[in-house]
Protein backbone atom coordinates (compact mmCIF):
# COMPACT_ATOMS: atom_id res chain seq x y z
CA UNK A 1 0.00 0.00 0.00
CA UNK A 2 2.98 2.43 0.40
CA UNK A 3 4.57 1.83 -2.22
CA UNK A 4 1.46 2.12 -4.45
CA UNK A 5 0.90 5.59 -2.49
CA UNK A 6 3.99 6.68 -3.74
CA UNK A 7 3.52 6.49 -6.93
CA UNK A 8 -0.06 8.25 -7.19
CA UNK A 9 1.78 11.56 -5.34
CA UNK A 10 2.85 12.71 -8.61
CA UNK A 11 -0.72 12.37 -10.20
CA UNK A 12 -2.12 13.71 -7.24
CA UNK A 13 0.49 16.65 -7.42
CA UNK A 14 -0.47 16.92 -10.86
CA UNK A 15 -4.37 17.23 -10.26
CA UNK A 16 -4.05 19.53 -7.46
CA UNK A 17 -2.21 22.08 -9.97
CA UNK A 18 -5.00 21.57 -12.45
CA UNK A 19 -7.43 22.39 -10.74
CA UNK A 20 -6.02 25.06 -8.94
CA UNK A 21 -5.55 26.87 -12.35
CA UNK A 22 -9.32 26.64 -12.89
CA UNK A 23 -9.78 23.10 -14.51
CA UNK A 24 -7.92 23.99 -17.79
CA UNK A 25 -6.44 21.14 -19.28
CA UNK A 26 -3.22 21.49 -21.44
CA UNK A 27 -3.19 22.78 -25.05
CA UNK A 28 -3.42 19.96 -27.00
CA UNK A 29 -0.98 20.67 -30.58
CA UNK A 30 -2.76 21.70 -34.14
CA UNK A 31 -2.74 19.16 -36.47
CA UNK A 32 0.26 19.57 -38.99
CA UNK A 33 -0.64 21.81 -42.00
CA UNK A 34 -3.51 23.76 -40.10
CA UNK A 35 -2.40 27.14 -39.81
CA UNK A 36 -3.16 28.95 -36.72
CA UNK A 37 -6.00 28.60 -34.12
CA UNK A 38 -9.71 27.48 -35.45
CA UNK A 39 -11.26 30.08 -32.66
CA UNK A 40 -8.80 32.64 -33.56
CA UNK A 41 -9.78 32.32 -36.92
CA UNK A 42 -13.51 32.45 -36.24
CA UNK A 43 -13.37 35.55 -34.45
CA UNK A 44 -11.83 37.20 -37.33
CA UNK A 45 -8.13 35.73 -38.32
CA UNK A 46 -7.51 35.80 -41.56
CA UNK A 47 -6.76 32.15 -42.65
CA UNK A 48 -4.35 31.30 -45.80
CA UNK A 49 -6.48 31.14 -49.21
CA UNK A 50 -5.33 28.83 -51.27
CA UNK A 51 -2.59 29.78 -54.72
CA UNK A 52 -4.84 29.68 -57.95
CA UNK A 53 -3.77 26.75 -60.11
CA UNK A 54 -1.38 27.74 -62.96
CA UNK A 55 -3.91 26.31 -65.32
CA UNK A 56 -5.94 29.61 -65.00
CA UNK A 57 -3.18 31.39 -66.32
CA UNK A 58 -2.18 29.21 -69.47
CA UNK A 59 -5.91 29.14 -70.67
CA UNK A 60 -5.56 33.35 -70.33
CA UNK A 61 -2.38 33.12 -72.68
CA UNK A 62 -4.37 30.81 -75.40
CA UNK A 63 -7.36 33.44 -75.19
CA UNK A 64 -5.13 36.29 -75.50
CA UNK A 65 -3.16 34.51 -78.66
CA UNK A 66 -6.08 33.35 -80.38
CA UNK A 67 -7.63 37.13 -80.27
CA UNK A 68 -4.49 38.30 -82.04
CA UNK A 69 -4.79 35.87 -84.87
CA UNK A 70 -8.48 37.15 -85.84
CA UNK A 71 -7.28 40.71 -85.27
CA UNK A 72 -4.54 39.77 -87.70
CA UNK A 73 -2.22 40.47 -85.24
CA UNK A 74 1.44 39.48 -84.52
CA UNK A 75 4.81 38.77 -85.68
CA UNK A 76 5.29 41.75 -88.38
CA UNK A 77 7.88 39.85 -89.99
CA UNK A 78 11.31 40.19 -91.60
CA UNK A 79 11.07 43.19 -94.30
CA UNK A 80 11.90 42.13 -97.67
CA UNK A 81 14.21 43.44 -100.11
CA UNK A 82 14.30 45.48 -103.02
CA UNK A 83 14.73 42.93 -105.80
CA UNK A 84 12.49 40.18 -104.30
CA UNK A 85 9.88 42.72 -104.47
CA UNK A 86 10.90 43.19 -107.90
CA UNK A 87 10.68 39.65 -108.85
CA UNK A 88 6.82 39.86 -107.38
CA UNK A 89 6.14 43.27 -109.59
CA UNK A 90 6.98 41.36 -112.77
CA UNK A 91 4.94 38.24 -111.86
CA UNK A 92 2.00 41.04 -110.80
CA UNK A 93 2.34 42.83 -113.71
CA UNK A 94 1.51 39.79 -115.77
CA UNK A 95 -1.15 39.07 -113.96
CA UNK A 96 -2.67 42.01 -114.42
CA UNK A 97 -2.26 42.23 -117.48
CA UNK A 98 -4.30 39.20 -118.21
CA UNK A 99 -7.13 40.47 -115.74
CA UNK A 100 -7.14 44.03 -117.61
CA UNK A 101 -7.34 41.80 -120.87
CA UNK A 102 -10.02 40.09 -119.89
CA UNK A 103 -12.21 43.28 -118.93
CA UNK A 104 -11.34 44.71 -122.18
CA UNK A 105 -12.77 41.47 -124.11
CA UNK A 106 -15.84 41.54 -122.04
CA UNK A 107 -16.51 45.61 -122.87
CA UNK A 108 -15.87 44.41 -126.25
CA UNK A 109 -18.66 41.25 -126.27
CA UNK A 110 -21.07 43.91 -124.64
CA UNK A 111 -20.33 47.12 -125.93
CA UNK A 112 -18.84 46.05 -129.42
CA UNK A 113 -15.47 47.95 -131.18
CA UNK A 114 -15.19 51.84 -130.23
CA UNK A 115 -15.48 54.11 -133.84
CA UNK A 116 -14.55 57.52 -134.56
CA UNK A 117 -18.25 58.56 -134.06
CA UNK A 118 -18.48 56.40 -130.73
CA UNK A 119 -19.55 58.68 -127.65
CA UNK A 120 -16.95 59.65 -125.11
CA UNK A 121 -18.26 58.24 -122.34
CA UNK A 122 -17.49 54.36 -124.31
CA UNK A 123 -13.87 55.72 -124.95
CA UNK A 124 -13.18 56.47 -121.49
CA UNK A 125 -14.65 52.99 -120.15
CA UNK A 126 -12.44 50.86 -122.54
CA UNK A 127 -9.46 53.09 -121.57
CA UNK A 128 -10.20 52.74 -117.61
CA UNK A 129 -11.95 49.76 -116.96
CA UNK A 130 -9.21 47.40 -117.56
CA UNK A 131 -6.96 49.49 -115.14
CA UNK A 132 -9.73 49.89 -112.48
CA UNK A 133 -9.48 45.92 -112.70
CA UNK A 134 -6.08 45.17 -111.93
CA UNK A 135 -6.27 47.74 -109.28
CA UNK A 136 -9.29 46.03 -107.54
CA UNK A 137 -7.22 42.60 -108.14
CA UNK A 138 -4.44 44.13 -105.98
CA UNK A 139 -6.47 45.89 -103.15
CA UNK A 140 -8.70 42.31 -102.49
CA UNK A 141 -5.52 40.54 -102.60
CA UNK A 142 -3.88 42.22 -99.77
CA UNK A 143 -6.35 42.74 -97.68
CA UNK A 144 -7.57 38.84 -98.05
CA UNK A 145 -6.54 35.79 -95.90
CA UNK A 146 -3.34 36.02 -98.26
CA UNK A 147 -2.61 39.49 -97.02
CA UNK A 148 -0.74 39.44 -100.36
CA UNK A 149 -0.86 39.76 -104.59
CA UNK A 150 0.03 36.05 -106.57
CA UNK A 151 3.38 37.60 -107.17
CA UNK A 152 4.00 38.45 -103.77
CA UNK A 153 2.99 35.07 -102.67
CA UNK A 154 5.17 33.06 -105.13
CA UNK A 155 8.11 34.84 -103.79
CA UNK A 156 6.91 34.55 -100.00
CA UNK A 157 6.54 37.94 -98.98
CA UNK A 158 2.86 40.03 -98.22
CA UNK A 159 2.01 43.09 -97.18
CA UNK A 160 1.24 44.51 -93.30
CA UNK A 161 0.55 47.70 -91.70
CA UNK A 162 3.44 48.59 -89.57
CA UNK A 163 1.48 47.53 -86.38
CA UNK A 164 1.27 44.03 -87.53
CA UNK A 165 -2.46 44.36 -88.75
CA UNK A 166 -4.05 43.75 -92.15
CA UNK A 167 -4.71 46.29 -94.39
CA UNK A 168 -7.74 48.28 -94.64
CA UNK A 169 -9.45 48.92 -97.93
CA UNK A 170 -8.45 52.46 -97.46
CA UNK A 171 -5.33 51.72 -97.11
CA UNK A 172 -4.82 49.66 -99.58
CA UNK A 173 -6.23 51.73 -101.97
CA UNK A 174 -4.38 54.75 -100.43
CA UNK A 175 -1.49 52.65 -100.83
CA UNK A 176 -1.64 51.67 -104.48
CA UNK A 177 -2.52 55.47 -105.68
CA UNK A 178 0.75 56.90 -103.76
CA UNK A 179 2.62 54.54 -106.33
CA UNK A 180 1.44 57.01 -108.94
CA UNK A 181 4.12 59.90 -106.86
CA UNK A 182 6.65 57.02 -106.33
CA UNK A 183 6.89 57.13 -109.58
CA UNK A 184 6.36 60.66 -110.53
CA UNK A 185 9.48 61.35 -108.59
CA UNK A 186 11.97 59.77 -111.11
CA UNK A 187 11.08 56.32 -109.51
CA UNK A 188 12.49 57.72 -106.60
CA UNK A 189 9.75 56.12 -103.98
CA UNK A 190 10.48 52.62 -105.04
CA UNK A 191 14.06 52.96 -105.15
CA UNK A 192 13.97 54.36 -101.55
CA UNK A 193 13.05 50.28 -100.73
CA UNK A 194 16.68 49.75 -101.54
CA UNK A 195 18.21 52.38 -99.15
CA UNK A 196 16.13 52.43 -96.24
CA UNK A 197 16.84 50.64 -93.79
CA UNK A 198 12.91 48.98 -92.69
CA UNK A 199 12.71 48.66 -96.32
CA UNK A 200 9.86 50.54 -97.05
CA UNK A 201 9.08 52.76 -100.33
CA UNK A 202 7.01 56.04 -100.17
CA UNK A 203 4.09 54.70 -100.79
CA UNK A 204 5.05 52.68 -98.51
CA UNK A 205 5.45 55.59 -95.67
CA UNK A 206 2.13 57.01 -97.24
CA UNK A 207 0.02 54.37 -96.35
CA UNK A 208 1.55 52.94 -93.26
CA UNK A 209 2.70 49.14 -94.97
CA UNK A 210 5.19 47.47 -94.47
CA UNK A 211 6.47 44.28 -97.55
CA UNK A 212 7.57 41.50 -95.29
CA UNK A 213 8.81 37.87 -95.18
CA UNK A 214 5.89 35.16 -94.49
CA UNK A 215 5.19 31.78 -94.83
CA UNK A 216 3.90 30.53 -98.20
């Protein structure tokens, strides 16, 4: 009986300081990877919010890509050089020559041979038409899907705005008329492609274009 005295003093010793400390038992340790107290959060902690999953983000970059590509947005490109934009004139200029040939056949079928005595008005369409034509073939070329005329795209190069965007019609149109000073100036605007060093011509400055290198 002593001995089995003896060894309760301790847990009585124990008890006795419980309960002098107002029955509180002893903290017992969070659980590992709970931060901080569950009451402390309650009465207003702030508890750790979970990181948002890096999936969030890489769906944001395929959003954001996919809106440049039908804003015709990107890459601008390489520019090209003076004599591969040469090599697409001469393969445009014979293409347009067939379209203008063609326009001129079909005034022909409808209207029938100009005369001397034909009225001006008949003169003037067989004399503009075909031009008007190969124009239009140009301006709907660049500012299609191809962004660029069948020469153009045989050599691999097409036509951009210098932000990267397609061309308006506008511009396009703009673009093809300020050809008409290039060359009024001794040629000067399209030999400036040669010299300067983003490769652009004055009609090229007029209307805002850049020529660059794409894929075919």
């Amino acid at each position: 009986m002593t001995g089995s005295a003896s060894l309760n003093d301790p847990f009585r010793h124990r008890l006795d300081m419980i309960s002098k400390r107002g029955g509180a038992s002893p903290a017992e340790p969070s659980p590992r990877g709970i931060v901080g107290d569950t009451s402390t959060a309650g009465a207003g902690g702030s508890a750790m919010l979970p990181k948002p999953p890096r999936q969030v983000f890489v769906e944001q970059r395929v959003d954001l890509s996919d809106a440049m590509r039908r804003s015709g947005a990107g890459h601008i490109g390489q520019p090209a050089g003076f004599w591969i934009r040469v090599c697409a004139l001469v393969l445009d200029t014979l293409v347009m020559f067939v379209i203008g040939a063609m326009v001129y056949a079909a005034l022909l079928l409808v209207i029938g041979l100009p005369r001397p005595g034909t009225g001006r008005g008949i003169s003037l369409a067989f004399q503009i038409m075909p031009s008007l034509a190969a124009y239009a073939y140009v301006v709907i070329m660049q500012t299609g899907a191809w962004q660029a005329t069948v020469g153009k795209r045989a050599v691999g190069i097409y036509v951009r705005r210098s932000d990267g965007h397609t061309l308006t019609i506008g511009q396009a149109f703009g673009r093809e008329f300020a050809k008409i000073l290039s060359a009024v100036l001794l040629y000067i605007g399209f030999f400036m492609v040669g010299w300067n060093r983003e490769k652009k011509g004055l009609h090229d400055i007029v209307a805002g274009s850049r020529v660059v290198h794409g894929k075919l």
